[in-house]
N, C-alpha and C. Protein backbone atom coordinates (compact mmCIF):
# COMPACT_ATOMS: atom_id res chain seq x y z
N UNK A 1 111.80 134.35 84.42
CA UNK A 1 111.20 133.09 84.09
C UNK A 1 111.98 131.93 84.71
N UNK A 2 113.18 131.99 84.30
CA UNK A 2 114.09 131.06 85.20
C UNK A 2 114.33 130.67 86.85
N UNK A 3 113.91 132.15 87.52
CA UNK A 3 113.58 132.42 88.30
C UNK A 3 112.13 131.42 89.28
N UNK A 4 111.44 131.48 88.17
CA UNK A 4 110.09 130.84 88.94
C UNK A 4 109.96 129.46 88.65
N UNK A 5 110.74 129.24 87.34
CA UNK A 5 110.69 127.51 87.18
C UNK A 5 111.36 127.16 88.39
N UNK A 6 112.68 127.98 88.91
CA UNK A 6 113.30 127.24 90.29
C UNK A 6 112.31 127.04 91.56
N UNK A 7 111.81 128.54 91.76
CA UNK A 7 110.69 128.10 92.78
C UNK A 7 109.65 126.94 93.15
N UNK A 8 108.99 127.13 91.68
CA UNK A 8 108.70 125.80 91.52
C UNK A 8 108.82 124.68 91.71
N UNK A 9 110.03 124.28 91.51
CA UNK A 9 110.55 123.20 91.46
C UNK A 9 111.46 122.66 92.68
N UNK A 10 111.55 123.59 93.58
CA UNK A 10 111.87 123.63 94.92
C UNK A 10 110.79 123.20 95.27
N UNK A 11 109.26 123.88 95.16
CA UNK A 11 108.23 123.79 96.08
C UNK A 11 107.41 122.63 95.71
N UNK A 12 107.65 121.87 94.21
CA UNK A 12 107.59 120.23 94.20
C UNK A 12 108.14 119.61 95.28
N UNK A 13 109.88 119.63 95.18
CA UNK A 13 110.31 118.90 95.48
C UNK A 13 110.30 118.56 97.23
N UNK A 14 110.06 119.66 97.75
CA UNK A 14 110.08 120.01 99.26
C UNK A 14 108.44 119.30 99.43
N UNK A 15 107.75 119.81 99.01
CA UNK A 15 106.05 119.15 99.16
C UNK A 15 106.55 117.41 98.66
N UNK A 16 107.45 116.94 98.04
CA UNK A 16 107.32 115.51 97.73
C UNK A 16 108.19 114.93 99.26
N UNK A 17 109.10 115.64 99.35
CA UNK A 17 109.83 114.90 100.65
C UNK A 17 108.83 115.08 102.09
N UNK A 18 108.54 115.99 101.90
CA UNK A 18 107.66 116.20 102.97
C UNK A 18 105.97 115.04 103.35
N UNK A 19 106.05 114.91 102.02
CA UNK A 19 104.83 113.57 101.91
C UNK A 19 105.56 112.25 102.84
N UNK A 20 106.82 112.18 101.82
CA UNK A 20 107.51 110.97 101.96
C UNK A 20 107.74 110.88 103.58
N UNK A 21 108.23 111.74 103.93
CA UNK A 21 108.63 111.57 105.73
C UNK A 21 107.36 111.67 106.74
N UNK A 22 106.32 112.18 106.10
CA UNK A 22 104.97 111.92 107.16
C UNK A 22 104.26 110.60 106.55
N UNK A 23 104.64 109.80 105.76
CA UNK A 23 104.28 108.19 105.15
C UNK A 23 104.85 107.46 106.24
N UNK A 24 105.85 108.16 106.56
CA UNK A 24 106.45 106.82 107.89
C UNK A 24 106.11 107.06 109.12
N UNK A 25 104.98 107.77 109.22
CA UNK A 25 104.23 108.42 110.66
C UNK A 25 103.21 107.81 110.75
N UNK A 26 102.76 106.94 109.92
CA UNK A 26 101.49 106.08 109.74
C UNK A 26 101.30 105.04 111.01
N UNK A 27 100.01 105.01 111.66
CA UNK A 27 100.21 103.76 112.67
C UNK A 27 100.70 102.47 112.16
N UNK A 28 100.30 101.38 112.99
CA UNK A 28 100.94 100.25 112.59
C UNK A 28 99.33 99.32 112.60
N UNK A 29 99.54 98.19 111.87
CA UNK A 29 98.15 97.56 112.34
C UNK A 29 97.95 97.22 113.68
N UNK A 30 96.82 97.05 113.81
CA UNK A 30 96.78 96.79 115.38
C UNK A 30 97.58 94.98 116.01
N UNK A 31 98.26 94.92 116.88
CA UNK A 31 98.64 93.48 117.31
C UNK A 31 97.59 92.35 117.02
N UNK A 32 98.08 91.57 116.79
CA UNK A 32 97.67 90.17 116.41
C UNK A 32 98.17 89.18 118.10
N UNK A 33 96.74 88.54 118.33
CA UNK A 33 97.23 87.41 118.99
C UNK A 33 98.16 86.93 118.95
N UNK A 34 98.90 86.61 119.41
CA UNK A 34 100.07 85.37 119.47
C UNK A 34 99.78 84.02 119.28
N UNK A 35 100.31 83.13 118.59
CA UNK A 35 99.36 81.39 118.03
C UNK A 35 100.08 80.95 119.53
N UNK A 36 98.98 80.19 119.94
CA UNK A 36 99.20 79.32 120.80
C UNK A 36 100.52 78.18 120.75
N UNK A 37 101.38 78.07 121.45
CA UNK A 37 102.47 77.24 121.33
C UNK A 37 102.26 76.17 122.87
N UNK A 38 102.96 74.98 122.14
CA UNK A 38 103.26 73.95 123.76
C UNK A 38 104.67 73.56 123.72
N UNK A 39 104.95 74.03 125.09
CA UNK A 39 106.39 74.10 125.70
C UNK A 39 106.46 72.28 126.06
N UNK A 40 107.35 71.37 125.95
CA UNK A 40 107.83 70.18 126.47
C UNK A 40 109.01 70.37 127.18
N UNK A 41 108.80 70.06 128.40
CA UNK A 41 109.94 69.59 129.28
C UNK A 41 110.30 68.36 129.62
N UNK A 42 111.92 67.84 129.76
CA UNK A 42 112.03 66.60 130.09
C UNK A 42 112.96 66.81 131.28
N UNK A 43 112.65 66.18 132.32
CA UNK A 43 113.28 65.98 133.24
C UNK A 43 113.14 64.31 133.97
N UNK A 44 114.27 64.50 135.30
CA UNK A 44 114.32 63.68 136.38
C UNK A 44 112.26 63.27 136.89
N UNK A 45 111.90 61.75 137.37
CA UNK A 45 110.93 62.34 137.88
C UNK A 45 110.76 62.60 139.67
N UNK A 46 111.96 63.16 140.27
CA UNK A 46 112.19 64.08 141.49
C UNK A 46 112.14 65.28 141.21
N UNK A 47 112.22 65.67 139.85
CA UNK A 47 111.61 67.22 139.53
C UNK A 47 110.50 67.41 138.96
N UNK A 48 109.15 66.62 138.94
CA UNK A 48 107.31 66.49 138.62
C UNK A 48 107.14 67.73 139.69
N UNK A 49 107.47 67.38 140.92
CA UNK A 49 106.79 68.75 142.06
C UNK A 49 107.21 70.07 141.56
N UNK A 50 108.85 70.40 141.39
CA UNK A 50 109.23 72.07 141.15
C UNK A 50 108.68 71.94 139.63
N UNK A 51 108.69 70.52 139.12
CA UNK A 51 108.33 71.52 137.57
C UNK A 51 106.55 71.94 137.57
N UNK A 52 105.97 71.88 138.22
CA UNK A 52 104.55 71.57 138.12
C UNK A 52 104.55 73.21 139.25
N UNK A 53 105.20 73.52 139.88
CA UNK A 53 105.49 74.80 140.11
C UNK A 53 105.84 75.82 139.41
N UNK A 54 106.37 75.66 138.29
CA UNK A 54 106.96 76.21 137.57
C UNK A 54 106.44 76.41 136.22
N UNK A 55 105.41 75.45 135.74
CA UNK A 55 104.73 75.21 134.56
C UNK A 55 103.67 76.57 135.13
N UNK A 56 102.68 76.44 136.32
CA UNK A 56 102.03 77.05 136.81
C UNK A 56 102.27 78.65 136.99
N UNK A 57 103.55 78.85 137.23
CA UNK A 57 103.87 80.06 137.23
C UNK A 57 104.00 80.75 135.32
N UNK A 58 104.73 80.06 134.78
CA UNK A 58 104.53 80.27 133.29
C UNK A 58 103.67 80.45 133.12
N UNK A 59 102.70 80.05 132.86
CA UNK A 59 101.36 80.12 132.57
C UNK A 59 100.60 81.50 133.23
N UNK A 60 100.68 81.76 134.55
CA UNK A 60 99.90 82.64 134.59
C UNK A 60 100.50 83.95 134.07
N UNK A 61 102.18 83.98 133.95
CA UNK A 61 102.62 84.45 133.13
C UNK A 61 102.64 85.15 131.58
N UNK A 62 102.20 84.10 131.10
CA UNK A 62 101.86 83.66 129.82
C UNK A 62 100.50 83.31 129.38
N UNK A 63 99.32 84.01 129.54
CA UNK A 63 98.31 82.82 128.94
C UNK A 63 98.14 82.65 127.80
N UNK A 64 97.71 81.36 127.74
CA UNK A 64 97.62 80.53 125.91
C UNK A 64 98.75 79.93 125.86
C-alpha cells in the first residue's frame, strides 16, 4: 500500500512539473506596431544639406 501511494505521488508530481515546463513553451502575442515617435535635431545651419541626407536615410530605415 505504501508502495503505491509513492507511485502515485511521484506520477502527480512529475505530470505537475511537466505541465509547468511546457507553460513556458507557449507563443508570445503577436508584435505590436511600434507608436510613431519624432526625432528633433539641432544643428549649425551649414549642416540643413548632410542633415536632410541623413533624416532621409533614417527614414527609409525606419518607417513611421
Amino acid at each position: 500500500m505504501r508502495n503505491r501511494r509513492f507511485i502515485l505521488s511521484l506520477s502527480v508530481a512529475l505530470t505537475m512539473v511537466m505541465l509547468a515546463g511546457l507553460a513556458g513553451c507557449g507563443s508570445q502575442a503577436p508584435a505590436q506596431k511600434p507608436a510613431q515617435t519624432t526625432l528633433t535635431l539641432y544643428g549649425a545651419g551649414t549642416l540643413a544639406k548632410p542633415f536632410k541626407a541623413v533624416i532621409k536615410a533614417f527614414e527609409a530605415q525606419n518607417p513611421g
